[in-house]
C-alpha atoms as a PDB file:
ATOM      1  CA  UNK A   1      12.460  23.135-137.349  1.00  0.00           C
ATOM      2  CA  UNK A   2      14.572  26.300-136.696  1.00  0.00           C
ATOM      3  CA  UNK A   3      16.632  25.652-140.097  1.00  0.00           C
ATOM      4  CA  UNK A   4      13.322  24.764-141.972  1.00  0.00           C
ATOM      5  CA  UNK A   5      12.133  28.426-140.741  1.00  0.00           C
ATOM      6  CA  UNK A   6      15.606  30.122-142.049  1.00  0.00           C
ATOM      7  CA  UNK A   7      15.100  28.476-145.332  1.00  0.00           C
ATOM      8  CA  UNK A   8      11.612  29.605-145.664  1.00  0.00           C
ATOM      9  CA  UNK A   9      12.630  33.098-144.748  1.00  0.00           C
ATOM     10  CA  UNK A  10      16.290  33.742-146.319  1.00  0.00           C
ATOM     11  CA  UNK A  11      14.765  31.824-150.081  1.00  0.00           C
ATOM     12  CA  UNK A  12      12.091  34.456-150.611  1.00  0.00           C
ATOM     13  CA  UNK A  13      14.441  37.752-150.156  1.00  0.00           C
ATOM     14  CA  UNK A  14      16.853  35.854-152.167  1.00  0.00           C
ATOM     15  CA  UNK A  15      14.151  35.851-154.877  1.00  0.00           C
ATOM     16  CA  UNK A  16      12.462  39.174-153.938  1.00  0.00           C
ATOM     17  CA  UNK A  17      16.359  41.127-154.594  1.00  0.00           C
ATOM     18  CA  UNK A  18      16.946  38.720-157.886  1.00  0.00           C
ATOM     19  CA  UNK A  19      13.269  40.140-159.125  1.00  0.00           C
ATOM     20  CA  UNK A  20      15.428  43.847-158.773  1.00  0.00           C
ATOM     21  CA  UNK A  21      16.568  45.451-161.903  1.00  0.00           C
ATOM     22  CA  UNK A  22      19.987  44.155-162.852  1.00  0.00           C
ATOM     23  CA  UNK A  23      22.035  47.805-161.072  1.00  0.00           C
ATOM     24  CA  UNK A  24      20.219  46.904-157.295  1.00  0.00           C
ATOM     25  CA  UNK A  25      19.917  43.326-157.301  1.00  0.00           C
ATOM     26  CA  UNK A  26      23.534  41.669-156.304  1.00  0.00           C
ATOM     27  CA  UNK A  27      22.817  37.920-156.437  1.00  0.00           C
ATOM     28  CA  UNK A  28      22.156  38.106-160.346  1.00  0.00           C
ATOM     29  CA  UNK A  29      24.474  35.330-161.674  1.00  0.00           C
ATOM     30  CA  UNK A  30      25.548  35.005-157.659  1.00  0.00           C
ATOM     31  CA  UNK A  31      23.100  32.197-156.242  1.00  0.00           C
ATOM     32  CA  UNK A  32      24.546  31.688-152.244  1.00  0.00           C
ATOM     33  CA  UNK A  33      26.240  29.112-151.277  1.00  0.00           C
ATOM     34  CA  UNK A  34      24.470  27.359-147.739  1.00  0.00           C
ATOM     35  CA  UNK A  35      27.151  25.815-145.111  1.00  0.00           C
ATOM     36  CA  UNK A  36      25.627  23.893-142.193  1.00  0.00           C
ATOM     37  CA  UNK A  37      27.878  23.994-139.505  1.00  0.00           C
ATOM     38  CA  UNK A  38      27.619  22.451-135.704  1.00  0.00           C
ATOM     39  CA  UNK A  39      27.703  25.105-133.120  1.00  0.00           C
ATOM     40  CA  UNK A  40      31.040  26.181-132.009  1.00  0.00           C
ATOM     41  CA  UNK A  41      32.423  24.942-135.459  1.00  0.00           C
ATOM     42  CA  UNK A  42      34.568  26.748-137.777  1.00  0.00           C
ATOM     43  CA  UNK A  43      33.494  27.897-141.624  1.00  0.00           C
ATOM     44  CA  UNK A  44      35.084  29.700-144.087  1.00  0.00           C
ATOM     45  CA  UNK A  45      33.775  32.609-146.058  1.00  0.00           C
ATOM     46  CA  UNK A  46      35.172  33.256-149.481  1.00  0.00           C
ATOM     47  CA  UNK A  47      35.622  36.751-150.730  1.00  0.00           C
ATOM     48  CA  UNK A  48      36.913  38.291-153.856  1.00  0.00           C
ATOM     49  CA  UNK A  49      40.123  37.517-155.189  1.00  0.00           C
ATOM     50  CA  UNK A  50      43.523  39.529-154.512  1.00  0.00           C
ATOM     51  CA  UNK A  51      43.986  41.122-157.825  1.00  0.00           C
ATOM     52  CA  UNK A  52      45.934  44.431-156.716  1.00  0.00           C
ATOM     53  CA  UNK A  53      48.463  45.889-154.639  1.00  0.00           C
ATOM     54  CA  UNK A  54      45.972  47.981-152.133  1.00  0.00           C
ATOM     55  CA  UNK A  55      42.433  46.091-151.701  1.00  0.00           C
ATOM     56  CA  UNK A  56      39.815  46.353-148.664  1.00  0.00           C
ATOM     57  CA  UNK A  57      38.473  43.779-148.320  1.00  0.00           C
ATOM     58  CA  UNK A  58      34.680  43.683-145.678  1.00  0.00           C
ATOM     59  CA  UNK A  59      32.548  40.962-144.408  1.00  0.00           C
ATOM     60  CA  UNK A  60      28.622  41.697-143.887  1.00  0.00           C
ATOM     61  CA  UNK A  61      26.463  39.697-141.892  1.00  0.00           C
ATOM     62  CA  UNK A  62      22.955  40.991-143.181  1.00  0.00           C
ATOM     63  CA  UNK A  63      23.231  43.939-144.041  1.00  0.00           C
ATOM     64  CA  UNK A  64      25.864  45.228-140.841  1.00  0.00           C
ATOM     65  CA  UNK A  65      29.428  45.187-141.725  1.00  0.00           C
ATOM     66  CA  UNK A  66      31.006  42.946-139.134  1.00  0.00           C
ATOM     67  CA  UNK A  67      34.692  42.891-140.320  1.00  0.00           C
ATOM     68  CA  UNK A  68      36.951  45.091-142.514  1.00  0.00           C
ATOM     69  CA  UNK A  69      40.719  44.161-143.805  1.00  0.00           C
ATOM     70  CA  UNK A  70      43.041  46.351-145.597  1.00  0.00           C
ATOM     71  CA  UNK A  71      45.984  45.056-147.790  1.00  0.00           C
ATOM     72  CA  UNK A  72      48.983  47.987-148.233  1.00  0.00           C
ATOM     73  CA  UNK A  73      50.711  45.989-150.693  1.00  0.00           C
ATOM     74  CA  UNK A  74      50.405  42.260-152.390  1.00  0.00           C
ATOM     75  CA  UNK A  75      53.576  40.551-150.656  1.00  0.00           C
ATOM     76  CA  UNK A  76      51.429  41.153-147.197  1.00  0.00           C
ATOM     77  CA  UNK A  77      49.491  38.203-147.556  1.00  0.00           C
ATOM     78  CA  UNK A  78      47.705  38.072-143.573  1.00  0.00           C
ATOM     79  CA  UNK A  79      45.322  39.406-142.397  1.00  0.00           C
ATOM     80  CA  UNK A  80      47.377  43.013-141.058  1.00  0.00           C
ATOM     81  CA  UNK A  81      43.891  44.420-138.834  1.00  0.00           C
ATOM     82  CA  UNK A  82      43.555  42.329-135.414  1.00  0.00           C
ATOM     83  CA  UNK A  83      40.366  40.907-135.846  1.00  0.00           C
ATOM     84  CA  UNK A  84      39.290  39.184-132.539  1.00  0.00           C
ATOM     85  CA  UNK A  85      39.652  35.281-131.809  1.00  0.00           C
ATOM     86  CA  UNK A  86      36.259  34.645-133.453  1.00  0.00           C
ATOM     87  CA  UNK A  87      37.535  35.931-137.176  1.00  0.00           C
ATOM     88  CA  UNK A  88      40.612  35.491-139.819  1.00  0.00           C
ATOM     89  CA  UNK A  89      40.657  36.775-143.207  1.00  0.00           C
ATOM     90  CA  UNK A  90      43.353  34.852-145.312  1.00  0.00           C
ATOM     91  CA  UNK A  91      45.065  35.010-148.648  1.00  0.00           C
ATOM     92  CA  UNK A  92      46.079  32.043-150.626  1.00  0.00           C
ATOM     93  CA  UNK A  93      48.680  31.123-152.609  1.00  0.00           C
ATOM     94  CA  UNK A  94      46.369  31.150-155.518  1.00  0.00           C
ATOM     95  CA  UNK A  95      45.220  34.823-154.566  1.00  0.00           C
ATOM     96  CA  UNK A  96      42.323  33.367-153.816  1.00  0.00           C
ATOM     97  CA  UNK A  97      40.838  35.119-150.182  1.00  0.00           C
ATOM     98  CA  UNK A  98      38.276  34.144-147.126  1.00  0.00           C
ATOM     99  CA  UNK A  99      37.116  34.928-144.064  1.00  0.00           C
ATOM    100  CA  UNK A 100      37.785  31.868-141.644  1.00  0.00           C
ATOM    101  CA  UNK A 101      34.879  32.354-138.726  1.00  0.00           C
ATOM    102  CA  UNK A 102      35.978  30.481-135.318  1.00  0.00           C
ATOM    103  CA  UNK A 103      33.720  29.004-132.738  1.00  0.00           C
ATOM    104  CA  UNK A 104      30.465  29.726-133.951  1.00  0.00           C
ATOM    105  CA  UNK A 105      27.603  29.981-132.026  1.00  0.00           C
ATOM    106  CA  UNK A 106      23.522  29.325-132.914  1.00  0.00           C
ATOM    107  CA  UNK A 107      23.159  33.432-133.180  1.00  0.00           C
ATOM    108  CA  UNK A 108      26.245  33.090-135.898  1.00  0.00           C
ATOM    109  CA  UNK A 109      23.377  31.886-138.426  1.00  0.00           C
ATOM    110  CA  UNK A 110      22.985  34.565-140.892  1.00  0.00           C
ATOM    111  CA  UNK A 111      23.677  35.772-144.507  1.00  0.00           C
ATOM    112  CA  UNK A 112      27.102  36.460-145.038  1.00  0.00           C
ATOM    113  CA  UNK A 113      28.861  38.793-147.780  1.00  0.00           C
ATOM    114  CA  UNK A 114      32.087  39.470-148.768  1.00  0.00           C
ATOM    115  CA  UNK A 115      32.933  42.806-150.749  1.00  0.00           C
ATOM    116  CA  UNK A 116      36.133  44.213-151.834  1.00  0.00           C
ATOM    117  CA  UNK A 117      37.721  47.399-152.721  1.00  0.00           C
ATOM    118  CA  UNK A 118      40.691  48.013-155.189  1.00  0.00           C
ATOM    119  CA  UNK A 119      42.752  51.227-154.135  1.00  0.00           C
ATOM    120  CA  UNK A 120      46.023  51.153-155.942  1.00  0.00           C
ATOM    121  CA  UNK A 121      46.629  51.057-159.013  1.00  0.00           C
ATOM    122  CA  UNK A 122      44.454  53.701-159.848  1.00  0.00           C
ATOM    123  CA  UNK A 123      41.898  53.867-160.805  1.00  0.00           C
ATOM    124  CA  UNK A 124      40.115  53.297-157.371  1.00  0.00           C
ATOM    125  CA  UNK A 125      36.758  50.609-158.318  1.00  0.00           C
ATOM    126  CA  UNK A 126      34.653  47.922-156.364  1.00  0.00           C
ATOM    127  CA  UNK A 127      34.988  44.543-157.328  1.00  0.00           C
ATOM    128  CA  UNK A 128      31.428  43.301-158.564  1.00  0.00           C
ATOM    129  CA  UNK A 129      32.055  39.916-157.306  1.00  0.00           C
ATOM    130  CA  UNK A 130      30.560  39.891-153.892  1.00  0.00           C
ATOM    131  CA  UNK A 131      30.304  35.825-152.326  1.00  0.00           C
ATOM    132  CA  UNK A 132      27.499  35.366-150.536  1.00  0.00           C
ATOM    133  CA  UNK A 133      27.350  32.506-148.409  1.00  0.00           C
ATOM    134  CA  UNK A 134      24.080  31.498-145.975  1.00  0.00           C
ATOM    135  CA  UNK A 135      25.718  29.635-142.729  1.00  0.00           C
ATOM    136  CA  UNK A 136      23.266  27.524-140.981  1.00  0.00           C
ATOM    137  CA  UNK A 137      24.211  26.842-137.184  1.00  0.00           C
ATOM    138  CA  UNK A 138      22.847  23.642-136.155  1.00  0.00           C
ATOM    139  CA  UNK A 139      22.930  22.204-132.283  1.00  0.00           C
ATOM    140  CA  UNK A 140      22.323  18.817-132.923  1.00  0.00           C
ATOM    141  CA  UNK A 141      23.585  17.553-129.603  1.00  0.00           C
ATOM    142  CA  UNK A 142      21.022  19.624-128.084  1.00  0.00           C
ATOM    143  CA  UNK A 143      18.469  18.741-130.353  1.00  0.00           C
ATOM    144  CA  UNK A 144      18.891  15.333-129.822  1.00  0.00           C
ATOM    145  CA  UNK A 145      19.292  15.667-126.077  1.00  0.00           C
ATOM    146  CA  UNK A 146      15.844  17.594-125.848  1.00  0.00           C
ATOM    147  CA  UNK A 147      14.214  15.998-128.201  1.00  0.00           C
ATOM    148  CA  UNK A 148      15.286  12.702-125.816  1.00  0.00           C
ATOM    149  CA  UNK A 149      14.132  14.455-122.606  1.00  0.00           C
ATOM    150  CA  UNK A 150      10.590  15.175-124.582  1.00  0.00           C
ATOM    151  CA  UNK A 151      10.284  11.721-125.266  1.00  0.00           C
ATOM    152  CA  UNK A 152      10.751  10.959-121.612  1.00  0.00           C
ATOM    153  CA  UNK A 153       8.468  12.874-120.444  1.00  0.00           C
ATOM    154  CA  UNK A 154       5.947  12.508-122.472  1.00  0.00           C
ATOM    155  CA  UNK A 155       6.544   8.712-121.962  1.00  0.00           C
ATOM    156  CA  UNK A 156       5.247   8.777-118.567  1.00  0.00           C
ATOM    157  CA  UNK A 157       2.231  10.748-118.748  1.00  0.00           C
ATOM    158  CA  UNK A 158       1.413   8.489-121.477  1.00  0.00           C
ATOM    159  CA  UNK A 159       1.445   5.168-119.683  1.00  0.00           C
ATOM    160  CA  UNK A 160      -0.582   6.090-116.793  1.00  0.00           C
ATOM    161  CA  UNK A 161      -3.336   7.664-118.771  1.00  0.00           C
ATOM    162  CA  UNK A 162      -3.092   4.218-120.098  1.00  0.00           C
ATOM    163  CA  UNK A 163      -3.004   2.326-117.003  1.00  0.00           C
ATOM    164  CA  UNK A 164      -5.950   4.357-115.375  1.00  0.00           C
ATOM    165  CA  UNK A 165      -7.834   4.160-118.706  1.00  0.00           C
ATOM    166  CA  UNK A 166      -7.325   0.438-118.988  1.00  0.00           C
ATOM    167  CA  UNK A 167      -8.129  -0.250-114.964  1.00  0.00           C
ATOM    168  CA  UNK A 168     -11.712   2.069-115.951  1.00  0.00           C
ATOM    169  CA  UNK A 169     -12.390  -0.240-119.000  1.00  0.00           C
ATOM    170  CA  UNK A 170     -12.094  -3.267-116.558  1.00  0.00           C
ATOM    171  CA  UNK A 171     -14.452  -1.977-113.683  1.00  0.00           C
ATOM    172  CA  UNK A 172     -17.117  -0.617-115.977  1.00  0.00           C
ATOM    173  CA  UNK A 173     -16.862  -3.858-117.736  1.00  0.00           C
ATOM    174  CA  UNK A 174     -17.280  -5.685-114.092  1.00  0.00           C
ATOM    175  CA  UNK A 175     -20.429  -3.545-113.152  1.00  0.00           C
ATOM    176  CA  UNK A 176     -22.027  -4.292-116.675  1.00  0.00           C
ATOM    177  CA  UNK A 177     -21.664  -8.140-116.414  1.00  0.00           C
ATOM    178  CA  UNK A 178     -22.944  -8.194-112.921  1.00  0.00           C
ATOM    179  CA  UNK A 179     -26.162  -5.739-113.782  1.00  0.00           C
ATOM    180  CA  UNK A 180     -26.599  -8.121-116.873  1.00  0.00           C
ATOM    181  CA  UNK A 181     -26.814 -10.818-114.878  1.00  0.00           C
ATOM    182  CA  UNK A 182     -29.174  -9.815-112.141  1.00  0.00           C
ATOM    183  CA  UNK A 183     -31.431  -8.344-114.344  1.00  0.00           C
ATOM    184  CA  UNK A 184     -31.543 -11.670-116.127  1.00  0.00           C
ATOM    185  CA  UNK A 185     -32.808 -12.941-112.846  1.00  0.00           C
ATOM    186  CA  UNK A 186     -35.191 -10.872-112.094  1.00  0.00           C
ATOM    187  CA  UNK A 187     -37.101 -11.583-115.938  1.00  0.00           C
ATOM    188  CA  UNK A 188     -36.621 -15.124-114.987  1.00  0.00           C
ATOM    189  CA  UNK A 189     -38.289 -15.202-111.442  1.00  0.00           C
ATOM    190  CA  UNK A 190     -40.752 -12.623-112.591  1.00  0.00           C
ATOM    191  CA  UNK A 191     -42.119 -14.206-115.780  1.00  0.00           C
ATOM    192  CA  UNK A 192     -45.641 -16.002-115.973  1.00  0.00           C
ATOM    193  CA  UNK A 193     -44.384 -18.610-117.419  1.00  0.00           C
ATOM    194  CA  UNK A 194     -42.266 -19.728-115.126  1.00  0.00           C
ATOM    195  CA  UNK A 195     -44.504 -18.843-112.104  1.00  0.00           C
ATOM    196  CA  UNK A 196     -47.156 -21.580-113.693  1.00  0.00           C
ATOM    197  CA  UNK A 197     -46.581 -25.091-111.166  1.00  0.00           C
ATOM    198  CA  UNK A 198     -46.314 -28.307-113.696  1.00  0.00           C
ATOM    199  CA  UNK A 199     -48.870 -30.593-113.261  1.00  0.00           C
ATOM    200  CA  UNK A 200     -48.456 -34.256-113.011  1.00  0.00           C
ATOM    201  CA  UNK A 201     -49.246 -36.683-115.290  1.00  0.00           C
ATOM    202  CA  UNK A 202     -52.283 -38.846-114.326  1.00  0.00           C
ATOM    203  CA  UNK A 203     -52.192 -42.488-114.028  1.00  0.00           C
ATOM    204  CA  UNK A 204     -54.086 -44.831-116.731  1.00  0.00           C
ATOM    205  CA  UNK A 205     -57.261 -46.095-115.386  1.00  0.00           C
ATOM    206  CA  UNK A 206     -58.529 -47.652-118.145  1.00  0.00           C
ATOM    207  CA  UNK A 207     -62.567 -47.038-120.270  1.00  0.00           C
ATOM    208  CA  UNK A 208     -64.871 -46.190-117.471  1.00  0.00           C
ATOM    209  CA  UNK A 209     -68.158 -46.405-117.939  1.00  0.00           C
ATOM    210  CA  UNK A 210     -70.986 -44.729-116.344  1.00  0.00           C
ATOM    211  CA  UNK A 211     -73.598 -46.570-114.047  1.00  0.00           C
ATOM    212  CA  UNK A 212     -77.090 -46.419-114.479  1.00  0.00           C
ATOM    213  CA  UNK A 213     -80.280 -46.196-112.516  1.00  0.00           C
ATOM    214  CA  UNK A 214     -83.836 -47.576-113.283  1.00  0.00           C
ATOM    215  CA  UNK A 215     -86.656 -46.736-110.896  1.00  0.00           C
ATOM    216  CA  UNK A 216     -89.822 -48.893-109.576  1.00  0.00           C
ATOM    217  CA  UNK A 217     -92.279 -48.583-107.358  1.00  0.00           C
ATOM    218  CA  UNK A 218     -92.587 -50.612-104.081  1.00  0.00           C
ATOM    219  CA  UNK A 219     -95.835 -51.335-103.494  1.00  0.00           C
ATOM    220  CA  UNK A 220     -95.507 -52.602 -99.855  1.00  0.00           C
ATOM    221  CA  UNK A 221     -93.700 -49.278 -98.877  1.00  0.00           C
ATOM    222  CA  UNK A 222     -95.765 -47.281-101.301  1.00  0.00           C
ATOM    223  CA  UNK A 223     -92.427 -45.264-102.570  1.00  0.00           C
ATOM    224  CA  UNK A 224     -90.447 -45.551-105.549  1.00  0.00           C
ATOM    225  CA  UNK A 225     -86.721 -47.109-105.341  1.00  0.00           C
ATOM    226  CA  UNK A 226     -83.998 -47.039-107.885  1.00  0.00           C
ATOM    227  CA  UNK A 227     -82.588 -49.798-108.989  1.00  0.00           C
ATOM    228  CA  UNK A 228     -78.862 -50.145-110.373  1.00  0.00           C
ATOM    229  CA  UNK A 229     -78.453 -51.575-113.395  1.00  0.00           C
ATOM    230  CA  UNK A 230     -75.499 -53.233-114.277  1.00  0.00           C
ATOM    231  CA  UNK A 231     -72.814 -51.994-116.697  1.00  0.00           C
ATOM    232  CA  UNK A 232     -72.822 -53.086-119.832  1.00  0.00           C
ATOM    233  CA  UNK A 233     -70.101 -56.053-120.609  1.00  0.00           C
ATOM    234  CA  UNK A 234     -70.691 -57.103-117.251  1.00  0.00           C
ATOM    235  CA  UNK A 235     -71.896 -60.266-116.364  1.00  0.00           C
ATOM    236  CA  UNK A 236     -75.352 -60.485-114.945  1.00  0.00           C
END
């Protein structure tokens, strides 16, 4: 994420000082070259080439020299100024030079520019070739060491939100069965229909027919008496 930033934010000067008339703009016909390094890694740097007897030769980080080396005369081919343990500016057999950085670190991630400076023979001129190289310092042990330790963490919170969400699921999923169930109970007991008693079936008894009465008067008693009649299909 940090290189994606440096990209994003190195690309658009680049293009801002190309936009430059051709005098103030120094990356015409120069496009940088990008070096991704591990941290406490070593890159090189290349600079101008040794074309005289007396050059200066100075490394910018930015826009801040960082680094200045002065050649008296071509057989000298080291790097004559003490420059620290972090820093080494070489020449090659092939006069061709660099700055050798040592042991960088993730603040070592900059824009880096080498310039030189012809001094003898006269005349006295600046070399128009300036190298510009964009060095990209990249921890990826401790990247990959965080980025481990995030997933542990995050790992753990993870499975108990599960755990207590999935224990929720099953009580609320308890109390809903049981409610359906009771209340199920309670329609049945409380319905008509199934308050109504069943009847019994009656028994067959048959064609019954009904009797009848005929009436007559008793003349010894002097009151009228009824008389039952027998059924019809019976025998008389």
């Amino acid at each position: 994420m940090k290189t994606s930033w440096l990209l994003a934010t190195l690309l658009p000067l680049f293009l801002f000082s190309c936009a430059l008339p051709e005098k103030q703009c120094h990356w015409k016909d120069n496009v940088p070259k990008i070096q991704r390094v591990n941290v406490h890694s070593n890159v090189s740097v290349p600079c101008p080439m040794f074309t005289a007897v007396e050059m200066i030769f100075k490394l910018h980080k930015g826009q801040n020299n960082i680094a200045t080396v002065t050649y008296a005369n071509d057989s000298q081919k080291s790097s004559p100024n003490p420059l620290g343990s972090t820093m080494y500016h070489s020449v090659q057999n092939d006069n061709t030079t660099h700055f050798l950085l040592y042991n960088l670190t993730m603040d070592a991630t900059a824009l880096y520019t080498c310039t030189a400076e012809r001094y003898f023979p006269p005349p006295y001129f600046l070399i128009q070739e300036e190298p510009q190289t964009i060095v990209i310092v990249e921890n990826h042990e401790c990247v990959q060491s965080s980025q481990r330790m995030i997933l542990s963490d995050n790992h753990l919170p993870l499975w108990v939100g599960f755990g207590i969400l999935s224990v929720y699921c099953l009580i609320i999923t308890c109390i809903a069965l049981s409610l359906r169930f009771h209340l199920k109970r309670e329609d049945m007991s409380t319905h008509d229909y199934m308050n109504m008693k069943p009847r019994t079936r009656r028994k067959k008894h048959g064609i019954h027919h009904p009797t009848h009465h005929s009436w007559y008067n008793d003349t010894t008693k002097g009151t009228a008496v009824s008389k039952k009649l027998p059924s019809k299909g019976a025998s008389v």
